[in-house]
C-alpha atoms as a PDB file:
ATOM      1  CA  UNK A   1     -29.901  27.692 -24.654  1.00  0.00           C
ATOM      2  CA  UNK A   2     -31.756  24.863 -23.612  1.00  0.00           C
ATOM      3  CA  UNK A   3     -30.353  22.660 -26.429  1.00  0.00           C
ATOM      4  CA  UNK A   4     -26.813  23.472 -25.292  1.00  0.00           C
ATOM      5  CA  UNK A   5     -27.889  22.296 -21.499  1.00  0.00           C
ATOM      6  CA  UNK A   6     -29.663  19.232 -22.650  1.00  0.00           C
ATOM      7  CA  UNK A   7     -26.471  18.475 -24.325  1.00  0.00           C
ATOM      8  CA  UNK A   8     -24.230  18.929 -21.736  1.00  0.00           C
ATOM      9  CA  UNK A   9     -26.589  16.919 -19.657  1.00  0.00           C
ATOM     10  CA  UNK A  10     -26.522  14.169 -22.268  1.00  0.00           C
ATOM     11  CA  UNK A  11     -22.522  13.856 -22.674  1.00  0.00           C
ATOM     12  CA  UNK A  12     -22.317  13.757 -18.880  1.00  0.00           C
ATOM     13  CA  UNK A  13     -24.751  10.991 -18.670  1.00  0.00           C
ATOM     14  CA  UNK A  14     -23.218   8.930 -21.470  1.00  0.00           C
ATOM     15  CA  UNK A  15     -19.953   9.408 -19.868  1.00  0.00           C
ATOM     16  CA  UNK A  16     -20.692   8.387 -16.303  1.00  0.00           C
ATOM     17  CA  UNK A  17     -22.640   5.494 -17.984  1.00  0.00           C
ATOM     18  CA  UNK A  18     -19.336   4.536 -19.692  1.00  0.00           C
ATOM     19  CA  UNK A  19     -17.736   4.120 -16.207  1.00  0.00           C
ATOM     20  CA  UNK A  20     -19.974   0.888 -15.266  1.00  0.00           C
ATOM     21  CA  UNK A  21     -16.789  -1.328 -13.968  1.00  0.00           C
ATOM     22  CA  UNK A  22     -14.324   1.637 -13.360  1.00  0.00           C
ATOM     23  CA  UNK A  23     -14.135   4.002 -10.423  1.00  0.00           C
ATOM     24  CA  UNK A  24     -12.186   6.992  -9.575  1.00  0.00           C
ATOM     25  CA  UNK A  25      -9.679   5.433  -7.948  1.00  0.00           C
ATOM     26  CA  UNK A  26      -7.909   3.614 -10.569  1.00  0.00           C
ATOM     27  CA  UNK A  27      -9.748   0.509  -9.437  1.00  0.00           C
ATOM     28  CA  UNK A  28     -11.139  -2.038 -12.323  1.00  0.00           C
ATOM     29  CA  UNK A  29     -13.204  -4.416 -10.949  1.00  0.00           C
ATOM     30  CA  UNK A  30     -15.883  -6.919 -12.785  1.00  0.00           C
ATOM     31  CA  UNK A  31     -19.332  -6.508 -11.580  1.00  0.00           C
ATOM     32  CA  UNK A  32     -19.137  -9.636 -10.398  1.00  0.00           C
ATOM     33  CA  UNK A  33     -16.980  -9.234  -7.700  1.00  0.00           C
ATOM     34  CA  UNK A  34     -18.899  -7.881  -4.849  1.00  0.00           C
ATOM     35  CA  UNK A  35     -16.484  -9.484  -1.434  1.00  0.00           C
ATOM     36  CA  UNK A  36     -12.764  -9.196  -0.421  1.00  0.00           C
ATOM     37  CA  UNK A  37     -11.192 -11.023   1.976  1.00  0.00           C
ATOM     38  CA  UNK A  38      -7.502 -10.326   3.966  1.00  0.00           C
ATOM     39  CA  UNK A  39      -6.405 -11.910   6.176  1.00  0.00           C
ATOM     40  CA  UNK A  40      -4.100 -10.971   9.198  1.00  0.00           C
ATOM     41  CA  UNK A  41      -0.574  -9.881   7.947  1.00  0.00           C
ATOM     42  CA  UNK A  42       1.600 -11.358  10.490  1.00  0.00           C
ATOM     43  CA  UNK A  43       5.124  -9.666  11.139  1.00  0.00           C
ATOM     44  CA  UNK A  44       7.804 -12.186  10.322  1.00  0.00           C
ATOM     45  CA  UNK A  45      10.152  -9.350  10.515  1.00  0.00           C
ATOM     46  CA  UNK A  46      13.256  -9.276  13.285  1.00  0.00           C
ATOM     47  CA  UNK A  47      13.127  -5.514  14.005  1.00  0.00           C
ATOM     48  CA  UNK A  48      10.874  -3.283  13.392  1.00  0.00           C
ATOM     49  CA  UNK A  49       7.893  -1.670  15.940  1.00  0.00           C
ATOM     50  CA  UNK A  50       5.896  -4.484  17.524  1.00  0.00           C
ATOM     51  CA  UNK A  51       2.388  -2.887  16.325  1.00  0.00           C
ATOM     52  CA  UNK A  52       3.086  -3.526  12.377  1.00  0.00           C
ATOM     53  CA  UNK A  53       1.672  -6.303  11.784  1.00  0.00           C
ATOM     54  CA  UNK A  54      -1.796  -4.674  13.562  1.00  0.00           C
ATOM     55  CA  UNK A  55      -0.903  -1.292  11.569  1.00  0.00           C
ATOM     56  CA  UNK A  56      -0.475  -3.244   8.248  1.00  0.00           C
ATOM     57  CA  UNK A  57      -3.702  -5.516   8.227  1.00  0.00           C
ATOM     58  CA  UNK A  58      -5.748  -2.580   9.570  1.00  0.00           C
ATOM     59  CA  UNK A  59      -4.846   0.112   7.093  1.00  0.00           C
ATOM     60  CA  UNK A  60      -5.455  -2.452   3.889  1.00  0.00           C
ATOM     61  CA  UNK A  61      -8.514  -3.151   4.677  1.00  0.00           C
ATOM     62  CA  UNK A  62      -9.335   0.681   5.351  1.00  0.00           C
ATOM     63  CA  UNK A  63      -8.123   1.471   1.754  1.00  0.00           C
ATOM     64  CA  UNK A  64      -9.696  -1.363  -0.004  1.00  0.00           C
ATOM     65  CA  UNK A  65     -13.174  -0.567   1.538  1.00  0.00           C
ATOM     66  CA  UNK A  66     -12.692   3.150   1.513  1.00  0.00           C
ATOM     67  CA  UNK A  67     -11.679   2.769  -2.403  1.00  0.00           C
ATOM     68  CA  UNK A  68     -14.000   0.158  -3.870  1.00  0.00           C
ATOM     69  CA  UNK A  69     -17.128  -1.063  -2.909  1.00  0.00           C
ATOM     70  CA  UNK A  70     -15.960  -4.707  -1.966  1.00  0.00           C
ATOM     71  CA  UNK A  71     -17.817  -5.743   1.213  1.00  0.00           C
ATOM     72  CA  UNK A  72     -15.109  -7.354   3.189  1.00  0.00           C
ATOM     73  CA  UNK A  73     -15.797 -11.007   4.633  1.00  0.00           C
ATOM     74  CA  UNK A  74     -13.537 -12.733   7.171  1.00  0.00           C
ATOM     75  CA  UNK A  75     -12.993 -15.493   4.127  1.00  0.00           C
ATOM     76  CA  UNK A  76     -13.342 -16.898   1.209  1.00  0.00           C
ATOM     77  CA  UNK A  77     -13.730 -13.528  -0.830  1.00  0.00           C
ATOM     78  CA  UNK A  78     -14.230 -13.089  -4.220  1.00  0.00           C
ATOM     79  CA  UNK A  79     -10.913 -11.551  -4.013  1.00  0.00           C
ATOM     80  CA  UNK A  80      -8.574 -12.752  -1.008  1.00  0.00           C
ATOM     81  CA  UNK A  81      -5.228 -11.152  -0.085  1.00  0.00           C
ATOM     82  CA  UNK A  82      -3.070 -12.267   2.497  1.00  0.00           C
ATOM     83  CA  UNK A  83       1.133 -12.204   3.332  1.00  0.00           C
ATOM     84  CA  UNK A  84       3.000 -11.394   6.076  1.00  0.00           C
ATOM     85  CA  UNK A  85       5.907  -8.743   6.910  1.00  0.00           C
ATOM     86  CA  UNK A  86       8.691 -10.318   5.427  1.00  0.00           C
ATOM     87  CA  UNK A  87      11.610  -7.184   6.656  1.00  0.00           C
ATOM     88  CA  UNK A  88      12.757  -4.317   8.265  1.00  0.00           C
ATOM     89  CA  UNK A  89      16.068  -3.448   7.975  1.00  0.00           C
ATOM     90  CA  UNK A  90      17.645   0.003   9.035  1.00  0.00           C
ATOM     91  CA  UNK A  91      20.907   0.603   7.050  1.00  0.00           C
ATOM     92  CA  UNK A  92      23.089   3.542   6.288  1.00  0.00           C
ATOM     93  CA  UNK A  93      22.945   6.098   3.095  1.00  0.00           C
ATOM     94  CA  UNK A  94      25.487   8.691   3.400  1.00  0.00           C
ATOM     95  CA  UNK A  95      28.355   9.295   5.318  1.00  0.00           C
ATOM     96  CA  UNK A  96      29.560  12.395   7.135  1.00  0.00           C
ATOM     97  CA  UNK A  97      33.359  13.425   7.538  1.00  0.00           C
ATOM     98  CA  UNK A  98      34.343  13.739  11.234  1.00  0.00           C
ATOM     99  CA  UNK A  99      36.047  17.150   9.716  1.00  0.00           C
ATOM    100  CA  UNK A 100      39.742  15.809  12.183  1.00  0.00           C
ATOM    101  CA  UNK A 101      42.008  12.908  11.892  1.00  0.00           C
ATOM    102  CA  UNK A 102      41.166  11.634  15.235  1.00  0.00           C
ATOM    103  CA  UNK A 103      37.488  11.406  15.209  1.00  0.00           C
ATOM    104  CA  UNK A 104      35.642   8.424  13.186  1.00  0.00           C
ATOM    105  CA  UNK A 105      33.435   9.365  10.047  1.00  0.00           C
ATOM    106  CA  UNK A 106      29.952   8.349  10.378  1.00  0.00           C
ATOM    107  CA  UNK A 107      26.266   7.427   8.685  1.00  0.00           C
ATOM    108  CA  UNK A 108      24.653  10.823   9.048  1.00  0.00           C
ATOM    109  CA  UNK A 109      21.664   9.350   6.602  1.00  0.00           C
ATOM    110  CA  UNK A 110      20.010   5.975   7.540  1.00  0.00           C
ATOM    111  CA  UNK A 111      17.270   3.988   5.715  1.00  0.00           C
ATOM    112  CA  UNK A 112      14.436   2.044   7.240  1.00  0.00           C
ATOM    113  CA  UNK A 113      12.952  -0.663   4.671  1.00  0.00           C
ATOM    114  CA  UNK A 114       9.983  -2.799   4.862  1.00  0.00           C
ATOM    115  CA  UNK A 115       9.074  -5.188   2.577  1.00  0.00           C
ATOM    116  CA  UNK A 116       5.638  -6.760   2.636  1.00  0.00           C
ATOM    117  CA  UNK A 117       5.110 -10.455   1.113  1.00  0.00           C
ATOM    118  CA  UNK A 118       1.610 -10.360  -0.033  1.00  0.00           C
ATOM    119  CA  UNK A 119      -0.750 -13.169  -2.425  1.00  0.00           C
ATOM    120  CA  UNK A 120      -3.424 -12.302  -4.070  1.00  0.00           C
ATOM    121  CA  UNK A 121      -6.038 -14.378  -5.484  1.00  0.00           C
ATOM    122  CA  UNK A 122      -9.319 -13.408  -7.794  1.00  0.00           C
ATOM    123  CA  UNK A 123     -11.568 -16.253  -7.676  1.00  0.00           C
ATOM    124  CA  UNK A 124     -13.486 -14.682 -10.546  1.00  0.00           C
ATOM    125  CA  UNK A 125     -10.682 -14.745 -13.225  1.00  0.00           C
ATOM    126  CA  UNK A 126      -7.105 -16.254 -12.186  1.00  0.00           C
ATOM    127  CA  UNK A 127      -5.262 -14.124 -14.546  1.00  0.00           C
ATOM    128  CA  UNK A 128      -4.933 -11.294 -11.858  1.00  0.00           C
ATOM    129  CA  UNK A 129      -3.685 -13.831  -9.314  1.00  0.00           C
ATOM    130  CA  UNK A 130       0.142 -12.847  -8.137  1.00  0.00           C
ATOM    131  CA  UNK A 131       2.514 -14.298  -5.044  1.00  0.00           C
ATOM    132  CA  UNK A 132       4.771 -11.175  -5.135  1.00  0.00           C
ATOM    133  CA  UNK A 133       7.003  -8.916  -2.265  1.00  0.00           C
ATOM    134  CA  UNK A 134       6.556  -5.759  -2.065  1.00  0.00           C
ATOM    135  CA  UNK A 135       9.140  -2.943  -0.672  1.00  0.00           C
ATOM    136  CA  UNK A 136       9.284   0.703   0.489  1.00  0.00           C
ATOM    137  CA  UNK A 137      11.627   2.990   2.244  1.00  0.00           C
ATOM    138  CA  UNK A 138      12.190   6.194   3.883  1.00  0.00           C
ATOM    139  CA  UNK A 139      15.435   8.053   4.364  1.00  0.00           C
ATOM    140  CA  UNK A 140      15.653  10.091   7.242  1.00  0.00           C
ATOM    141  CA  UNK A 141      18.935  12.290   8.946  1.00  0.00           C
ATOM    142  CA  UNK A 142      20.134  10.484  12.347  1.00  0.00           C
ATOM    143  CA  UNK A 143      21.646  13.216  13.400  1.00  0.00           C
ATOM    144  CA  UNK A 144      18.348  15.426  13.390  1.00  0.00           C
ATOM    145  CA  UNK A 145      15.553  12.800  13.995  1.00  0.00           C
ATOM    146  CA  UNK A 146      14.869  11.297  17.123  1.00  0.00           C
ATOM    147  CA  UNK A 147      13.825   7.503  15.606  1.00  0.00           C
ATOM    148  CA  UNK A 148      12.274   6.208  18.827  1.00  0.00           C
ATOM    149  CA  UNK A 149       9.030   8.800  18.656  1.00  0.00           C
ATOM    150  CA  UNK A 150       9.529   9.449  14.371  1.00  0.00           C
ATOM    151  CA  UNK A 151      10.007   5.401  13.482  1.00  0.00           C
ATOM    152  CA  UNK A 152       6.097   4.914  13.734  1.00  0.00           C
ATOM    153  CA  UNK A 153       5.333   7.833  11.416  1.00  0.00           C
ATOM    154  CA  UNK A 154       8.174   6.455   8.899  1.00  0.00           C
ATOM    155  CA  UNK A 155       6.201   3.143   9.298  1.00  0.00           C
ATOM    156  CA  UNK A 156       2.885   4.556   7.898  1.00  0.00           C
ATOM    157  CA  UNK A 157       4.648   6.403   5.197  1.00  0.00           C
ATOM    158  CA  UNK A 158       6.139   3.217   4.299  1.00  0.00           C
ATOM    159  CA  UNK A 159       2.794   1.526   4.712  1.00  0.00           C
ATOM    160  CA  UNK A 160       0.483   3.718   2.537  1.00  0.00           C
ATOM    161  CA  UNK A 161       2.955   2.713   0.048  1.00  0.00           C
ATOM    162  CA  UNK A 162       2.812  -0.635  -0.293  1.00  0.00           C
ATOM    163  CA  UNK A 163      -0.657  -0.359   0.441  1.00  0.00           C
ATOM    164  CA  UNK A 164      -1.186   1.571  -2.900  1.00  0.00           C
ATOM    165  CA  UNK A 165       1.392  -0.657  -5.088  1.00  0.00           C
ATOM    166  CA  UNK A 166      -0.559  -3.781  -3.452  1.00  0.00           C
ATOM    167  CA  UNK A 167      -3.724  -2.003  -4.681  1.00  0.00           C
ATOM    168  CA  UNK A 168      -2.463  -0.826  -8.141  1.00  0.00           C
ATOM    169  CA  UNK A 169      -1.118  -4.834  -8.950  1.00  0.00           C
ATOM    170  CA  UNK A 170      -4.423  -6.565  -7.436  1.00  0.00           C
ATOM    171  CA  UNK A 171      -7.696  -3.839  -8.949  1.00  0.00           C
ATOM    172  CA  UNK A 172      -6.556  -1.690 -10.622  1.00  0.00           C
ATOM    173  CA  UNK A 173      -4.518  -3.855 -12.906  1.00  0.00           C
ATOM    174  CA  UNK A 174      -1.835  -1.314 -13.452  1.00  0.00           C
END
């Protein structure tokens, strides 16, 4: 019996020990890479809630720190990300008949987009570096959804996103 545990011990240490650069998260970063830096995302976007560009930046840097163990420095990073919000566009789906000749058909499912221009640098291996735009979007029914008090929800869906594909392209090397 006590062979079996010692075993089961062993494989389990020998395993974790096999996980020295990789995390549970998907993240793959080299040991030595121990700082991130991002900077503000500024919204460079025409519509769109005036708060994103405080949502964006805010909730990156909560998912890098909460998903690696990069400190994160105001600058000059071992890894530095910055961009801007590039768009936000709200544009139709689907239309809906009327149902009579004298009424006018309409959208009854609209789109909001964002799309995020983002660079990322490694200054540990310039490989990884990318200048790329990233985009999301959520569908929602007009006719059903009050946007004024929903829009900021939609935004954070949209967010957490972008946020992940950001995170997938720059550690996790996906």
């Amino acid at each position: 019996m006590r062979l079996i545990i010692f075993s089961g011990v062993l494989i389990g240490l020998v395993g974790l020990a096999g996980c020295g650069v990789y995390g549970f998260t998907g993240a793959s970063i080299s040991p030595d890479v121990k700082t991130i830096s991002i900077g503000t995302f500024y919204n460079n976007a025409t519509l769109g809630p005036s708060n994103m560009s405080v949502l964006f930046t805010e909730a990156i840097k909560d998912y890098y720190q909460q998903n690696t163990s990069l400190t994160l420095v105001d600058e000059n990073g071992d890894l530095q990300l910055e961009g801007y919000i590039a768009d936000y566009t709200i544009t139709p789906v689907s239309a809906s008949a009327s149902g009579n000749n004298r009424d006018a058909d309409f959208s009854s499912n609209s789109r909001i987009t964002v799309s995020v221009s983002c660079s990322y640098i490694n200054t540990k291996d310039d490989e990884f570096d990318f200048d790329r735009k990233f985009s999301f979007f959520v569908d929602y029914d007009q006719n059903n959804t009050d946007l004024a008090s929903e829009e900021q929800a939609f935004v954070e869906e949209i967010f957490d996103q972008i946020i992940l594909d950001i995170f997938n392209d720059s550690v996790a090397n996906w």
